[in-house]
Protein backbone atom coordinates (compact mmCIF):
# COMPACT_ATOMS: atom_id res chain seq x y z
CA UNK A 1 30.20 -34.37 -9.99
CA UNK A 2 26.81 -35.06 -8.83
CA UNK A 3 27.39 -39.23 -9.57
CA UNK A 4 25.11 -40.05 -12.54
CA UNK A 5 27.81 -40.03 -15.26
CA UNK A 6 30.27 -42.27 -15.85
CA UNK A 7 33.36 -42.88 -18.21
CA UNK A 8 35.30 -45.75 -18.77
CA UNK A 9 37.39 -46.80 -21.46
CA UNK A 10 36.56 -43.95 -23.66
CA UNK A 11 32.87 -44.75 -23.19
CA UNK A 12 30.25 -42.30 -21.34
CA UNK A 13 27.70 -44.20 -19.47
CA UNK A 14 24.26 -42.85 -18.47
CA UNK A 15 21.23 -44.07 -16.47
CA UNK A 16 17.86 -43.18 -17.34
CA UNK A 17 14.13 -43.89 -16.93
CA UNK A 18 11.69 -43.82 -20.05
CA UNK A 19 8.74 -44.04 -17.06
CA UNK A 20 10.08 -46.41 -14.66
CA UNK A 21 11.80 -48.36 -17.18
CA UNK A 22 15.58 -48.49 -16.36
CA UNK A 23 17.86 -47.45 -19.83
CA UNK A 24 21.60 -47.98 -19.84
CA UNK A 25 22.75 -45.61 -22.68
CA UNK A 26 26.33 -45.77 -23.61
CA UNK A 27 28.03 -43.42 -26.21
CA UNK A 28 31.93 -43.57 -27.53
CA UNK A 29 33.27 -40.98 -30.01
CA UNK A 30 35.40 -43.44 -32.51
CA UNK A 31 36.09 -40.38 -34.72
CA UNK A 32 36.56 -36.49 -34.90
CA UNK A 33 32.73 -37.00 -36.57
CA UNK A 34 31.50 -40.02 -35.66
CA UNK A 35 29.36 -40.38 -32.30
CA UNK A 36 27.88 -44.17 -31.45
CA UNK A 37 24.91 -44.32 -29.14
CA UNK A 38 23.85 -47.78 -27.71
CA UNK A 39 21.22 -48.30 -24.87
CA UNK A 40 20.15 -51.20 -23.05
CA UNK A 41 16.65 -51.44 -22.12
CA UNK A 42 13.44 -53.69 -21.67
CA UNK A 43 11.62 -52.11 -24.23
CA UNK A 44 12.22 -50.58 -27.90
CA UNK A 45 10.70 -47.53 -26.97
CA UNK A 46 12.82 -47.66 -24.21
CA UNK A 47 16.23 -47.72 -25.48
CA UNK A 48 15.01 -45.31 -28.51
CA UNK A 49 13.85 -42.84 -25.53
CA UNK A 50 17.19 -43.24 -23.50
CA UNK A 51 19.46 -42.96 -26.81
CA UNK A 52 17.00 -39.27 -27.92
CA UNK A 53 17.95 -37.94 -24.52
CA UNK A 54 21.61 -38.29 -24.95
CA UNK A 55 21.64 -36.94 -28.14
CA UNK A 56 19.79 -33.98 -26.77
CA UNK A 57 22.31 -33.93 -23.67
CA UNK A 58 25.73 -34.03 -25.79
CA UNK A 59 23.85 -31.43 -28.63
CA UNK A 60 25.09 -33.63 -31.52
CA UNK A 61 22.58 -33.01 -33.05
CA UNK A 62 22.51 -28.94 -33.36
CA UNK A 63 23.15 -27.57 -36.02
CA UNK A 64 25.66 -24.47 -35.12
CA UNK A 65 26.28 -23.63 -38.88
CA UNK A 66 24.84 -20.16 -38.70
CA UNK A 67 26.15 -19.35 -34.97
CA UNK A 68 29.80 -19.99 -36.37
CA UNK A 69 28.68 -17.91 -39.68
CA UNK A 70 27.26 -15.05 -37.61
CA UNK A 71 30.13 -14.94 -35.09
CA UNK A 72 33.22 -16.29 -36.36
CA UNK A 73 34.88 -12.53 -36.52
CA UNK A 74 32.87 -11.45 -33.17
CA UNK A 75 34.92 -9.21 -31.29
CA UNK A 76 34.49 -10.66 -27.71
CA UNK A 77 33.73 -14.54 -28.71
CA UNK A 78 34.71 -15.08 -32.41
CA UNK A 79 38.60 -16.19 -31.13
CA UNK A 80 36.53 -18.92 -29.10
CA UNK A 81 34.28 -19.61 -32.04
CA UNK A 82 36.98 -20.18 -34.61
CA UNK A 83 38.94 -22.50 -32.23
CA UNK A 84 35.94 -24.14 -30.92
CA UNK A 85 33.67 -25.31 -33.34
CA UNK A 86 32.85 -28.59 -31.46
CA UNK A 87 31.45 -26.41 -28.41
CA UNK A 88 27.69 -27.38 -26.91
CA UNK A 89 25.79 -25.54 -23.99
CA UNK A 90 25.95 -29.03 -21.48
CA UNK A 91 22.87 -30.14 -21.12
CA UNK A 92 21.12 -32.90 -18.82
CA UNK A 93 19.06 -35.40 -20.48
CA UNK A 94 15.52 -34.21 -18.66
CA UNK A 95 14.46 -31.04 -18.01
CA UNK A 96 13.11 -32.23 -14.28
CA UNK A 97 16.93 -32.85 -13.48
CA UNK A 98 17.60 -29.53 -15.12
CA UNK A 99 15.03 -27.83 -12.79
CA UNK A 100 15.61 -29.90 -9.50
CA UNK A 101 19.75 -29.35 -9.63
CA UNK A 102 19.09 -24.95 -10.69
CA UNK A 103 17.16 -25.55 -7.07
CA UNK A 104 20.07 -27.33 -5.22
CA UNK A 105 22.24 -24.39 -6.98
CA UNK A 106 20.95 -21.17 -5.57
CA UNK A 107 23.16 -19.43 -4.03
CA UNK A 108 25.89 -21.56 -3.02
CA UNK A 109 29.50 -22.41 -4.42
CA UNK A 110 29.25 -25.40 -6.84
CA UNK A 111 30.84 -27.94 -5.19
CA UNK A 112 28.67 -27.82 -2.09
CA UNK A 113 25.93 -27.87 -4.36
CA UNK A 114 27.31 -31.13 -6.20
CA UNK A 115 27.75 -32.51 -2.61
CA UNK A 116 24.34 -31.64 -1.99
CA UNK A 117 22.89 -33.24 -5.28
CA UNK A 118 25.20 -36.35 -4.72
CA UNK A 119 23.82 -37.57 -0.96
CA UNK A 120 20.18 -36.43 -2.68
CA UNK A 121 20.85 -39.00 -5.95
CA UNK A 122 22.03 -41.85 -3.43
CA UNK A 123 19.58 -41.40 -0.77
CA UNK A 124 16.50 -40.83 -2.64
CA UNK A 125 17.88 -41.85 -6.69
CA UNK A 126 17.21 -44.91 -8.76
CA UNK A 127 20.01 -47.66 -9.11
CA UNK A 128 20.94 -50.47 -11.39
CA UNK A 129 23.70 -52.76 -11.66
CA UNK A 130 25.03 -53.58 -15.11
CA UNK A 131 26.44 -57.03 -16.33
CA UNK A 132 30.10 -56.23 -14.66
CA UNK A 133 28.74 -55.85 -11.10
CA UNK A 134 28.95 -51.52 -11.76
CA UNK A 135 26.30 -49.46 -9.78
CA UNK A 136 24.60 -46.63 -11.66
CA UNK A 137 22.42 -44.06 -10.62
CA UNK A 138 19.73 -41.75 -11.68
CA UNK A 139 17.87 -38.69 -9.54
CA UNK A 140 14.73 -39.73 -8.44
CA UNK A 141 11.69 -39.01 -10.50
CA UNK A 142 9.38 -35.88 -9.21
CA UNK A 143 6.53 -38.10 -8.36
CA UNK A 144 9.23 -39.09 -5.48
CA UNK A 145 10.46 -36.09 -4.75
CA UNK A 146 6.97 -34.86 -4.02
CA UNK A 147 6.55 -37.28 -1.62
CA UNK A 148 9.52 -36.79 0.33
CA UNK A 149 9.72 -34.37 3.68
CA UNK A 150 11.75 -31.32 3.45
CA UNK A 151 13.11 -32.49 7.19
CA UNK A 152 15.11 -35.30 4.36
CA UNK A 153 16.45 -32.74 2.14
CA UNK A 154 17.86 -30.48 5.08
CA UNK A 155 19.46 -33.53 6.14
CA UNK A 156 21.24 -33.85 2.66
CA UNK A 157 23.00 -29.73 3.33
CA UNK A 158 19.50 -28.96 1.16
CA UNK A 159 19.14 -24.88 3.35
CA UNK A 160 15.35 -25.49 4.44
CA UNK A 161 13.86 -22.84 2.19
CA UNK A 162 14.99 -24.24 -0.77
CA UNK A 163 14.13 -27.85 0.43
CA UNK A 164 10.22 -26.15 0.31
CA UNK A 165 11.07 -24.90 -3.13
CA UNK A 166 12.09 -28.17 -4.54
CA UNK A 167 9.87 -30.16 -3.18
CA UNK A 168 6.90 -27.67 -4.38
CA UNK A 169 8.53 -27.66 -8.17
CA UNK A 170 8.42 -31.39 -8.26
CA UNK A 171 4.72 -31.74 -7.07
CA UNK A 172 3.65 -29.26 -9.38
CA UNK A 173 5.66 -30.99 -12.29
CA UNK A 174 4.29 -34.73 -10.56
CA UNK A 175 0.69 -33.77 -10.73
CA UNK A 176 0.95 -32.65 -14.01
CA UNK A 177 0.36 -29.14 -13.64
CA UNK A 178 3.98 -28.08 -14.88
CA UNK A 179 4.66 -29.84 -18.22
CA UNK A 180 8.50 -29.28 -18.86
CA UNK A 181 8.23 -30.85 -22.18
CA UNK A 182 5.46 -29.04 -23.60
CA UNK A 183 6.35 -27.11 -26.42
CA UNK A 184 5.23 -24.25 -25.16
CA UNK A 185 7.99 -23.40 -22.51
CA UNK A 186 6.97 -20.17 -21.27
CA UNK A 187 3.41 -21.40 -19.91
CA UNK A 188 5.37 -23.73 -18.01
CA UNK A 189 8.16 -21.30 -16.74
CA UNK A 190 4.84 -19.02 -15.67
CA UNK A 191 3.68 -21.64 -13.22
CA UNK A 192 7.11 -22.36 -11.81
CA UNK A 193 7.99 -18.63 -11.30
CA UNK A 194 4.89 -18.74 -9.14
CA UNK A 195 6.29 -21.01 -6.49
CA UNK A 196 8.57 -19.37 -4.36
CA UNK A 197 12.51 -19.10 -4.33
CA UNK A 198 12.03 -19.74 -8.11
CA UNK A 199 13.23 -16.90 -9.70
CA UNK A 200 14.62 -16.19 -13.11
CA UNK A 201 17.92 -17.37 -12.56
CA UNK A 202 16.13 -20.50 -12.23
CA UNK A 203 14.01 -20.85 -14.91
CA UNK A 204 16.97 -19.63 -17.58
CA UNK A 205 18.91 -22.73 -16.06
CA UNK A 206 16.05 -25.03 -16.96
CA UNK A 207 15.43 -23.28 -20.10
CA UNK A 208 19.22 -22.85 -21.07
CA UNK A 209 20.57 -26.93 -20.04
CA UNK A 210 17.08 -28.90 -19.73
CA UNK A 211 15.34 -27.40 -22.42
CA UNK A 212 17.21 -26.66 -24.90
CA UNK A 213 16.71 -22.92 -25.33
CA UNK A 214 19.95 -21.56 -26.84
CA UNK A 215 18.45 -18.18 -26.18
CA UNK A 216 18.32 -17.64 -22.66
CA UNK A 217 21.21 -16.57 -20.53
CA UNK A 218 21.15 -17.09 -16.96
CA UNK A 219 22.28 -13.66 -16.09
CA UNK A 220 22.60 -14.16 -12.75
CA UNK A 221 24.98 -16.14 -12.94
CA UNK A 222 28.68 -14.86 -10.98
CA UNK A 223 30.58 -15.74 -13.91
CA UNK A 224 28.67 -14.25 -16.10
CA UNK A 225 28.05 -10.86 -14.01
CA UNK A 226 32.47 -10.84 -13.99
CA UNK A 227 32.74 -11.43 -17.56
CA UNK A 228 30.56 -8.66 -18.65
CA UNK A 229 31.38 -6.17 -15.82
CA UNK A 230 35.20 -6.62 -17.24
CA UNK A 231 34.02 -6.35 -21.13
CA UNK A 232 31.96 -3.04 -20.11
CA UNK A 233 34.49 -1.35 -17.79
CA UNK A 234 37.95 -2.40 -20.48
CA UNK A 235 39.34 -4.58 -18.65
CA UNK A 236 38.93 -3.84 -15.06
CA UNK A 237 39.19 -7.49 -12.78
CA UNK A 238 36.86 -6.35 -10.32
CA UNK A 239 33.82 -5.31 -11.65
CA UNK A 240 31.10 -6.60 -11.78
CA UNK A 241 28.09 -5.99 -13.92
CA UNK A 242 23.86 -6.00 -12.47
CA UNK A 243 21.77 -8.38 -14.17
CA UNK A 244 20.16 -6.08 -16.62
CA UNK A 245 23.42 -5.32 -17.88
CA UNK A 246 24.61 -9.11 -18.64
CA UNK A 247 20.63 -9.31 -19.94
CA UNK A 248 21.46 -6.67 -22.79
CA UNK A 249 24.82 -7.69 -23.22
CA UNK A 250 24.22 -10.99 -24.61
CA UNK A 251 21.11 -9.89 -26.55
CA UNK A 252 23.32 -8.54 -29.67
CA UNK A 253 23.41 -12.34 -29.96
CA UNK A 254 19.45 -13.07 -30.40
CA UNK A 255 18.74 -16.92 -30.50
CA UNK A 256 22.59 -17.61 -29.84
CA UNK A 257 23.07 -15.98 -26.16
CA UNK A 258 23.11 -18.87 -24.24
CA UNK A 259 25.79 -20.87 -26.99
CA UNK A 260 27.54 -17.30 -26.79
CA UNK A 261 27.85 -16.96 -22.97
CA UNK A 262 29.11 -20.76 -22.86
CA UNK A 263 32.12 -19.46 -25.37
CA UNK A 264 32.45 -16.17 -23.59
CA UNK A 265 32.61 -18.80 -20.03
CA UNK A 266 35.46 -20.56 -21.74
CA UNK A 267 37.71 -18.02 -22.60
């Protein structure tokens, strides 16, 4: 919804930037388990870059063998589990777009935030045209973003307070004092729980769909606080559980609880 996937024919089609090197990364499923990846690019590294972070995006390559081992027979998510064994927490390609949409996300009904995210990608994104005339677009980097006045983002639906918070994540991530692909995640999520209006909603969305962390839970998150408040009262359609609650709730599931909330989500 925010404009920087397409499909066509069958085929999903991506823009990306390994730097400022435009990829065009293109993946069709031709079988139940076979998954093509092609990617146009200037460079080698390039297209090998673009291709990596669709892998990493679509999860092909996780291996879920033990999560479908462990929790086959679960009691709240094993019906899912068994019916579902192609199910991946949706990722996006880089963590910055991971980080930059939780922003655009706080606290506001999805599709306003997609509307939000959309004007952002076209106003301030990177663009290509591809051999058939077909425009496709990428956010803009962070170094961009951190240039940008929050006066622009207001002017996108972006509420003012989190304009400051975005445009503070990407100059911390810009100048290179937030790494979001160092290995050591929770150094990073440190720094960006510093700035504020990031909270830990916001860091578990980075962590959960930019970083890969199948262990974090955004437990904030309204779905999530109605699924478990109806698991913990038996039923009830109107409860609603606190944070804490969805916290321990998923934590039977150790290293799983994010995979497990996105099967719980699709029940």
């Amino acid at each position: 919804m925010d404009g920087v996937l397409r499909h066509r024919g069958g085929v999903l089609e991506r823009l990306l930037h390994f730097e400022e090197e435009p990829v065009l990364v293109r993946v069709a499923q031709t079988a139940p388990d076979c998954v093509l990846f092609g990617a146009r690019a200037r460079t080698h590294s390039g297209a090998a870059h673009g291709i990596a972070r669709m892998r990493f995006a679509l999860g092909v390559d996780d291996e879920l063998c033990d999560f479908h081992g462990r929790f086959a027979h679960d009691p709240v998510i094993g019906a899912s589990v068994r019916r579902r064994l192609w199910l991946r927490v949706m990722r996006r390609p880089e963590p910055f777009e991971a980080l930059a949409w939780a922003v655009c996300e706080q606290l506001i009904e999805f599709e306003r935030a997609a509307a939000i995210e959309r004007r952002v990608v076209r106003g301030l994104g990177r663009s290509w045209v591809d051999r058939d005339g077909v425009v496709l677009r990428d956010l803009p980097s962070a170094a961009t973003l951190a240039g940008v006045a929050p006066a622009l983002l207001e002017s996108f639906d972006l509420a003012g307070v989190r304009a400051l918070t975005l445009l503070r994540a990407a100059r911390e991530v810009a100048r290179g004092r937030v790494d979001l692909n160092d290995a050591d995640h929770e150094r990073g999520w440190r720094r960006l729980r510093a700035i504020p209006g990031i909270g830990a909603w916001t860091v578990e969305m980075l962590a959960l769909h930019g970083q890969g962390r199948n262990d974090q839970v955004p437990a904030a998150d309204v779905g999530l606080l109605k699924l478990v408040g109806r698991q913990l009262s038996g039923g009830d359609p109107h409860a609603r559980a606190r944070e804490p609650e969805v916290r321990e709730f998923f934590a039977s599931y150790g290293g799983w609880a994010g995979l497990a909330a996105a099967h719980m989500q699709g029940l």
